[in-house]
Protein backbone atom coordinates (compact mmCIF):
# COMPACT_ATOMS: atom_id res chain seq x y z
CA UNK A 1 96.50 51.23 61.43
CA UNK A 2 100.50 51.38 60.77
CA UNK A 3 100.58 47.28 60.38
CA UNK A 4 97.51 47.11 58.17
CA UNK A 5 99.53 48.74 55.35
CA UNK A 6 101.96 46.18 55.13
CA UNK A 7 104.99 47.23 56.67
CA UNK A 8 106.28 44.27 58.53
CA UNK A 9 109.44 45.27 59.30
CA UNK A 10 109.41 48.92 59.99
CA UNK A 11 107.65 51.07 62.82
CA UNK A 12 106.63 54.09 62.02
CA UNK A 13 108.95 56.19 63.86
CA UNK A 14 111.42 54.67 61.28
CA UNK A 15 109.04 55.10 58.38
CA UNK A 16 108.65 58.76 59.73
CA UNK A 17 112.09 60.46 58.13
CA UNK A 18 111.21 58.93 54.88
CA UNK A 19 107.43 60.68 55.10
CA UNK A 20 108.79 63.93 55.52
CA UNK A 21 111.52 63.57 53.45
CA UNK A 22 109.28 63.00 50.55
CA UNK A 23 107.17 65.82 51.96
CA UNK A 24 110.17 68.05 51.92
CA UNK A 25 111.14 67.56 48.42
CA UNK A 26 107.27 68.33 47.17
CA UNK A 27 107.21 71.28 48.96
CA UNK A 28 110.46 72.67 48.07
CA UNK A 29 109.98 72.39 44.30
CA UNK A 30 106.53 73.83 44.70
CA UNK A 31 107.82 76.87 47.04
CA UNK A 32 110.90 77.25 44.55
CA UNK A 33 108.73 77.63 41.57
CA UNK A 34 105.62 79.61 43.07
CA UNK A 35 108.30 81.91 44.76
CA UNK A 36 105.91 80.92 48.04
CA UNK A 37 106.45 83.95 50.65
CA UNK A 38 104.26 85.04 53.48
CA UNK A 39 106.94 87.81 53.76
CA UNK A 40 106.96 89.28 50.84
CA UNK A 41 102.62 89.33 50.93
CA UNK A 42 102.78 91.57 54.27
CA UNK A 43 105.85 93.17 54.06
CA UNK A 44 107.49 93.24 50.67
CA UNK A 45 107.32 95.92 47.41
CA UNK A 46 104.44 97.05 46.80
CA UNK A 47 103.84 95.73 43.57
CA UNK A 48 104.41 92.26 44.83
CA UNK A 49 102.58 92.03 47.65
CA UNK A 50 99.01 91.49 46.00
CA UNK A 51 100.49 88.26 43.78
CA UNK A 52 102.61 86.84 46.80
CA UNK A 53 99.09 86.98 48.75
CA UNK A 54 97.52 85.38 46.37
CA UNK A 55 99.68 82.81 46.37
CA UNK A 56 99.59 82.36 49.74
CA UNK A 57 95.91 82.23 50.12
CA UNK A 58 95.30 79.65 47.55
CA UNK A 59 98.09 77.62 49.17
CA UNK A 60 95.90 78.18 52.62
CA UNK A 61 92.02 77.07 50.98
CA UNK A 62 93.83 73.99 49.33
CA UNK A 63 95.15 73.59 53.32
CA UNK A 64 92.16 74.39 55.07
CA UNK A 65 89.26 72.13 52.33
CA UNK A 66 92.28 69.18 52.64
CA UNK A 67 92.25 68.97 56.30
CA UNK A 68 89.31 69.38 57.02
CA UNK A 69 87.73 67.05 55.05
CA UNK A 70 90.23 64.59 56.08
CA UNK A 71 88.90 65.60 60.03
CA UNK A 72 85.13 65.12 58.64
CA UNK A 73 86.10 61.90 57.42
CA UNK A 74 87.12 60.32 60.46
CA UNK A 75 90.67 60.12 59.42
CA UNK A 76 92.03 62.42 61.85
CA UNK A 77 91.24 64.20 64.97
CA UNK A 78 92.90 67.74 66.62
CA UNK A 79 91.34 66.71 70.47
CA UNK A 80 94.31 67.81 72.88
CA UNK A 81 96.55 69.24 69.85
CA UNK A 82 98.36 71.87 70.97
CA UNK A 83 95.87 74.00 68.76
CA UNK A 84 93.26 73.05 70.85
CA UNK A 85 94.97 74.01 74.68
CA UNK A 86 92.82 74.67 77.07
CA UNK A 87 94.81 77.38 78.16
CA UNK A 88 95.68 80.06 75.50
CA UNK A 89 99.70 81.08 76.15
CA UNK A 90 98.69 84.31 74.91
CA UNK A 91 101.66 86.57 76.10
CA UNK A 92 104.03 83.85 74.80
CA UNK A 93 102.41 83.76 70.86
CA UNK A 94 101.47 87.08 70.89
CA UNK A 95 105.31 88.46 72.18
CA UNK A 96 106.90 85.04 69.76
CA UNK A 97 104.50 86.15 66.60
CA UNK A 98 105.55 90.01 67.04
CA UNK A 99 109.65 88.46 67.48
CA UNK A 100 109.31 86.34 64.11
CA UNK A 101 107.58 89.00 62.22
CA UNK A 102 110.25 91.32 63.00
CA UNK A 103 113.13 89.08 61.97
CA UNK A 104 111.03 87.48 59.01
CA UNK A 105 111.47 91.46 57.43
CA UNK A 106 115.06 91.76 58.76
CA UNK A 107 116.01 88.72 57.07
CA UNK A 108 113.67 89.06 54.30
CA UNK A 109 111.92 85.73 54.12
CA UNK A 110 110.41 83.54 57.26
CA UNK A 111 112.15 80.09 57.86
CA UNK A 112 110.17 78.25 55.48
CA UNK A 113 111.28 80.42 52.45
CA UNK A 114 115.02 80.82 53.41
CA UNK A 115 115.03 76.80 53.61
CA UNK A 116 113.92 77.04 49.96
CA UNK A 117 116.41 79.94 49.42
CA UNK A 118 119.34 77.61 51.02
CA UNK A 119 118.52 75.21 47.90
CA UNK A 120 119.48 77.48 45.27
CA UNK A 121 122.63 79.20 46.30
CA UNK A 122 121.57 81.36 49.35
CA UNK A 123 124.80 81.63 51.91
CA UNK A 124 122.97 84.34 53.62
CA UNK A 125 119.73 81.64 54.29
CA UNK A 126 122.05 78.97 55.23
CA UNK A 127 123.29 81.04 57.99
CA UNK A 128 120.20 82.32 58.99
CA UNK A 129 119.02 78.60 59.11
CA UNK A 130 122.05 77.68 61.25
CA UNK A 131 121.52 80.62 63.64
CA UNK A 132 117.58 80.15 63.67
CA UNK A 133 118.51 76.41 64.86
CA UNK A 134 121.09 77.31 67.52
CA UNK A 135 118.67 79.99 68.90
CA UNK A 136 115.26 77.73 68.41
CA UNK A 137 117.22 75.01 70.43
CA UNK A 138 118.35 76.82 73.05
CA UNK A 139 114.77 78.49 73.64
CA UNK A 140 113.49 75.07 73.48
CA UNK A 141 115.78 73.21 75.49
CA UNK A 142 118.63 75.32 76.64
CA UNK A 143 119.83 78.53 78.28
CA UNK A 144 116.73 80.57 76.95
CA UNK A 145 114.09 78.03 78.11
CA UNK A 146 113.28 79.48 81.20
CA UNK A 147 112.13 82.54 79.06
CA UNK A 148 109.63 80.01 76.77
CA UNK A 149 108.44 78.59 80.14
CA UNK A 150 108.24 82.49 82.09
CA UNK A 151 105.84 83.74 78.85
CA UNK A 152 103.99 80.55 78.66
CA UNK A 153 102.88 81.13 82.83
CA UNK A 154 100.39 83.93 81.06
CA UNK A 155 97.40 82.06 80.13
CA UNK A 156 94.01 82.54 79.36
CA UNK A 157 91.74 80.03 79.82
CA UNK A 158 89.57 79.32 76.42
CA UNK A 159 88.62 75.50 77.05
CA UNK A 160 88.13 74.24 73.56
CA UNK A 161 87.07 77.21 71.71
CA UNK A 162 88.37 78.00 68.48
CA UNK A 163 86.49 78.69 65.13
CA UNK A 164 84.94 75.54 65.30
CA UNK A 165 83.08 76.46 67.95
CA UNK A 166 81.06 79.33 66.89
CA UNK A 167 77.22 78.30 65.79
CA UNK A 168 77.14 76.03 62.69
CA UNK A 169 79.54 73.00 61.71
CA UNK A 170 82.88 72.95 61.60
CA UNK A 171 82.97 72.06 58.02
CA UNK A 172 80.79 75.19 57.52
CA UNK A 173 83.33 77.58 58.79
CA UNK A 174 86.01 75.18 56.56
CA UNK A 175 84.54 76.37 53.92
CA UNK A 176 83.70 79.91 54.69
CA UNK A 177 87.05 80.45 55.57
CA UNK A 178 88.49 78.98 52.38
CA UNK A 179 86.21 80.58 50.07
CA UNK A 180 87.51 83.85 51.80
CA UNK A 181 90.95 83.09 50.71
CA UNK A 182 90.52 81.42 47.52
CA UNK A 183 88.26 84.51 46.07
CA UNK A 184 92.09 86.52 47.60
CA UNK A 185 93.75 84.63 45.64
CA UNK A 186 92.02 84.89 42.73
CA UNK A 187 91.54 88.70 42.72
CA UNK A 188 95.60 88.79 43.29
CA UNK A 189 96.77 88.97 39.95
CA UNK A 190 98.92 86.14 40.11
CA UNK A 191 99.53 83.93 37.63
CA UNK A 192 96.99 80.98 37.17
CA UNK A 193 99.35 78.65 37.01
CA UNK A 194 101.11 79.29 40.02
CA UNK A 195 97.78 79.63 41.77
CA UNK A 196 97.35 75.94 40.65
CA UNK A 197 101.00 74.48 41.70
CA UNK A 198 100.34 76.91 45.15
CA UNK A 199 97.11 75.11 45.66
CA UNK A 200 98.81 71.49 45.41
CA UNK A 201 101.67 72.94 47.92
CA UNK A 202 98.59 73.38 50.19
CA UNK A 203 97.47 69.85 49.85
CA UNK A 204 100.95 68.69 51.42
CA UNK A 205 99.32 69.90 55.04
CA UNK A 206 96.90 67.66 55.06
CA UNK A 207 98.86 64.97 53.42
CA UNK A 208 101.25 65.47 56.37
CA UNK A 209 98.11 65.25 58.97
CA UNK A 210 96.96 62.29 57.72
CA UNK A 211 100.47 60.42 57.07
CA UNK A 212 101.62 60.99 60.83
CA UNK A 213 98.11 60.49 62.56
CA UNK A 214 96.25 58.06 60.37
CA UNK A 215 99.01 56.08 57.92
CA UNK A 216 101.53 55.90 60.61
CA UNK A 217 99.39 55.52 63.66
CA UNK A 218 100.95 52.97 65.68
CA UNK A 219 98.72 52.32 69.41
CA UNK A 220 101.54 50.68 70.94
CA UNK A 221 104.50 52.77 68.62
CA UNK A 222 102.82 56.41 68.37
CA UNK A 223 104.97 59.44 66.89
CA UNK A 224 103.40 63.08 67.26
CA UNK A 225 100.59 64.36 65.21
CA UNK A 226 102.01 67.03 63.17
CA UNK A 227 102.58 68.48 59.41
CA UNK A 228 104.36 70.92 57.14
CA UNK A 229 106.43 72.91 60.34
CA UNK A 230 109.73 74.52 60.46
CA UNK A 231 110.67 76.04 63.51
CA UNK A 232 110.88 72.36 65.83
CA UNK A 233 112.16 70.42 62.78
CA UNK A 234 115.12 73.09 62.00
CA UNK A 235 116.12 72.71 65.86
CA UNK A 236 116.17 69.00 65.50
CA UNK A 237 117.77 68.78 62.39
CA UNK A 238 120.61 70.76 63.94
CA UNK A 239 120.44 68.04 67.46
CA UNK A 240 120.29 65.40 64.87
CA UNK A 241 123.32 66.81 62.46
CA UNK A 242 125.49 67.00 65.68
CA UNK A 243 124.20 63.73 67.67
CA UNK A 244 123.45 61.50 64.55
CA UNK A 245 124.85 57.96 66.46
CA UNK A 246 122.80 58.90 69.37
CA UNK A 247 119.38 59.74 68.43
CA UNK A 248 117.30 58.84 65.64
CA UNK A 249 115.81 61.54 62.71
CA UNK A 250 112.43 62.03 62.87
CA UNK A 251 109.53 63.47 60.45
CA UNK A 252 111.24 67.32 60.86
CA UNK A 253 114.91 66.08 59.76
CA UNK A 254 113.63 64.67 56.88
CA UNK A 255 111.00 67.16 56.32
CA UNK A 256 114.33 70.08 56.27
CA UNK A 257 116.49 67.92 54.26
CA UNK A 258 113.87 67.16 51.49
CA UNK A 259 112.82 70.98 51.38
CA UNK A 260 116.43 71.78 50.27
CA UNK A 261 116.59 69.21 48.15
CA UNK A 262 113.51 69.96 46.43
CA UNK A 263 114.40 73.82 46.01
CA UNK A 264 117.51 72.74 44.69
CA UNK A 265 116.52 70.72 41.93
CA UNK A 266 114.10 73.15 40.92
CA UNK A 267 116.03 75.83 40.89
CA UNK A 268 118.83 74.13 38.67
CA UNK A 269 116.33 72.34 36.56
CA UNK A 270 115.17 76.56 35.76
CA UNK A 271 118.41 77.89 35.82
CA UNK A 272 117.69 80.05 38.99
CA UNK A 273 120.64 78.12 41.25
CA UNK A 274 122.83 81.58 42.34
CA UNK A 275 125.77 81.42 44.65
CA UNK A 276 124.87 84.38 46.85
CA UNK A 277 126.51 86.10 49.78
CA UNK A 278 126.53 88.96 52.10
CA UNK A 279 127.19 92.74 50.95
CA UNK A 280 129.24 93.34 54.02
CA UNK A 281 129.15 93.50 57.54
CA UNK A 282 126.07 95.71 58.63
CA UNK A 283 123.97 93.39 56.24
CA UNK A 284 125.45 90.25 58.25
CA UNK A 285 124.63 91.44 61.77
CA UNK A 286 121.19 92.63 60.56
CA UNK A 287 120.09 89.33 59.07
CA UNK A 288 121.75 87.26 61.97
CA UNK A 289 119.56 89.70 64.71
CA UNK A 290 116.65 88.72 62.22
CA UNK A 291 117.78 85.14 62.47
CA UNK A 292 117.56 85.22 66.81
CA UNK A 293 114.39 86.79 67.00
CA UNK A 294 113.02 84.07 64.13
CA UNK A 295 114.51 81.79 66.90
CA UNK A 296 113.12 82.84 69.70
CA UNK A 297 109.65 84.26 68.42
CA UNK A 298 109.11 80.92 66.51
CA UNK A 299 109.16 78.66 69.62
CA UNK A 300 106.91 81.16 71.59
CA UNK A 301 104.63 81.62 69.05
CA UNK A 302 104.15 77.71 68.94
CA UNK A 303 105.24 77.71 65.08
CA UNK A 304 106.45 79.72 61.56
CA UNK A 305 104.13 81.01 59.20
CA UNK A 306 104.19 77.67 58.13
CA UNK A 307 103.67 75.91 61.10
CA UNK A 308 101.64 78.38 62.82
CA UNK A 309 100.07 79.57 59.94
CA UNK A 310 99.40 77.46 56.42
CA UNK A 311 99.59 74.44 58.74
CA UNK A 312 97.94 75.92 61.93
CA UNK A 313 95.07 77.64 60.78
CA UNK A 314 92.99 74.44 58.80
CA UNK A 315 93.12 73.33 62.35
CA UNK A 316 90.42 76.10 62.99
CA UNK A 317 92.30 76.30 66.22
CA UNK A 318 92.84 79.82 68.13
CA UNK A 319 96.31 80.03 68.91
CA UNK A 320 96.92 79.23 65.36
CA UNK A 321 95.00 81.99 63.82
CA UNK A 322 96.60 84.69 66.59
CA UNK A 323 99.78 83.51 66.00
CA UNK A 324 99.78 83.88 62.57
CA UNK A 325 98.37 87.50 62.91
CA UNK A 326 100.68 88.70 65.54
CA UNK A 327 103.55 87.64 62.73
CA UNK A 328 101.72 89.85 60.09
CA UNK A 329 101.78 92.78 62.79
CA UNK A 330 105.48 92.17 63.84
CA UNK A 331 106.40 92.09 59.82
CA UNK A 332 104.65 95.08 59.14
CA UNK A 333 105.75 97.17 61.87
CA UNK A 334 109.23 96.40 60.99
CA UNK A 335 108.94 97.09 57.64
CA UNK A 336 107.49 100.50 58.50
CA UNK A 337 110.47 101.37 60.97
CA UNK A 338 113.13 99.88 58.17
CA UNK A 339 111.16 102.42 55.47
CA UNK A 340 110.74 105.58 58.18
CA UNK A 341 113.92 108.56 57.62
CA UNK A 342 116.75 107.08 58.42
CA UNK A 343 118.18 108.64 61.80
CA UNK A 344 121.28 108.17 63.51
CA UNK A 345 121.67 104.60 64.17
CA UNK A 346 119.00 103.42 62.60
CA UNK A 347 118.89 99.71 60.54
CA UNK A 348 118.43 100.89 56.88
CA UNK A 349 117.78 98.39 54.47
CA UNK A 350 119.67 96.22 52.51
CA UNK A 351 120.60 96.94 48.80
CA UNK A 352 118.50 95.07 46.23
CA UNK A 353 121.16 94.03 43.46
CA UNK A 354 119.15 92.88 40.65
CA UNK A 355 120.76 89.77 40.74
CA UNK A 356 119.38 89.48 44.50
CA UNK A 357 115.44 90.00 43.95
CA UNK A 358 114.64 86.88 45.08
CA UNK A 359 116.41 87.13 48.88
């Protein structure tokens, strides 16, 4: 399919970093404006939490009705996706989604939105990024694999079931499931405009669907199926940063570098860009322990919020869907230990300087 679009002198593992660059940059003025948080709509203020679902869910029905249809169309297929296993590694996404949640609320904001944060003027994000990476990496491919492959032994055995399964059509459930959270969204109080721009931030998953396993489908030059993620493209980004004249940068690198581009522009473009820092040293070993877990949790969960979840989820796969549940359970159970008395010991949270609202 790659060659009938005209690219002669490219393959599409070349044409890849440019896809998710432009990707990147899309989503990270769209995250930057919306203020697009899966943290703050399980586990932040209270008066927040309603609008940042919102947001969220209309991000998710744009997600779900885009891929879906592109699916129903022929454009696509999810057969032997990692969605779709055979085996469900449920002790590894249900520990990893519990780990991220955790660290998402000790860091205040999952990968995807401290990647946006990074853009305007975060220091604490960038660190967390850098740590996330190191940690990601290692579980992936270093001293903490044999604890990704240990969890990943536990299995049950599902064969191909998933949401798509149950009785009626697939696209049936597609749109049950969307309707569910588009009526969310619109119940939220949020603002109809950012409903709108969270909608088209939505519409990037199954943009990225299509552009790696339709557009750039190459038989004899394949790269992997895969869309908006955070978690495996933050670890290669790092590989890539540090091995640049040995490997090449795939969809994820420029999927990273585009989101911080994007967030950057559109935070300067509103005047939000803020040089930010740490309050002192408590704060700093709290939001790097949030930053490990993220790490660790993201790779046995089998994504982010993003990846698992906004991304995961249109798949109408099961892992996706428990993944991104065990990360709501992990988030809120921190949040309730971070807001309990504090005791001796205990992590209490951060100050919220006014000029800080939007850590």
């Amino acid at each position: 399919m790659f060659e009938t679009f005209g690219f002669d002198t490219l393959t599409p593992p070349q044409v890849a970093p440019f896809f998710g660059l432009g990707l990147g940059l899309l989503f990270g003025i769209l995250a930057e404006i919306t203020g697009f948080c899966f943290r703050r709509a399980v586990a932040g203020p209270a008066g927040d939490r309603k609008p940042a679902l919102g947001i969220w869910m209309a991000a998710l029905a744009a997600a779900i009705l885009g891929t879906q249809g592109a699916v129903a169309a022929g454009l696509i297929s999810f057969d032997g996706h990692r969605f779709w296993g055979a085996d469900l590694p449920v002790l590894a996404i249900l520990a990893g989604g519990l780990m991220f949640g955790a660290g998402m609320v000790l860091t205040r904001g999952c990968v995807s939105r401290l990647t946006v944060l990074t853009g305007s003027g975060n220091l604490r994000a960038a660190l967390v990024l850098v740590v996330f990476a190191v940690v990601a990496h290692a579980t992936l491919k270093g001293v903490l694999a044999p604890v990704r492959v240990a969890a990943g032994q536990v299995t049950l055995p599902v064969g191909e079931w998933g949401i798509a399964a149950l009785p009626g059509h697939a696209a049936l459930w597609a749109l049950v499931l969307a309707a569910g959270a588009a009526a969310l969204a619109c119940c939220s109080g949020a603002a109809r405009g950012k409903l709108a721009l969270a909608a088209l931030l939505g519409l990037l998953v199954p943009a990225g669907w299509v552009g790696t396993g339709f557009v750039l489908f190459d038989e004899f030059d394949p790269i992997a199926l895969e869309s908006l993620s955070f978690t495996a493209p933050a670890a290669d980004t790092l590989f890539w940063s540090v091995a640049a004249s040995a490997i090449q940068p795939g969809f994820g690198v420029g999927l990273i570098g585009g989101v911080i581009a994007g967030a950057l522009v559109a935070s300067l473009a509103a005047g939000r860009f803020r040089w930010q820092s740490f309050d002192g040293p408590a704060q700093t070993g709290r939001y790097l322990g949030g930053a490990a877990l993220m790490g660790v949790g993201g790779v046995l969960a089998g994504g982010c919020t993003v990846g698992a979840g906004l991304a995961g989820i249109p798949t109408l796969g099961l892992s996706a869907i428990l993944a991104l549940g065990a990360i709501a359970a992990g988030g809120r159970a921190m949040e309730a230990a971070l807001s309990a008395p504090s005791r001796g010991g205990s992590i209490a949270p951060s100050p919220r300087h006014p000029a800080r609202q939007r850590a």
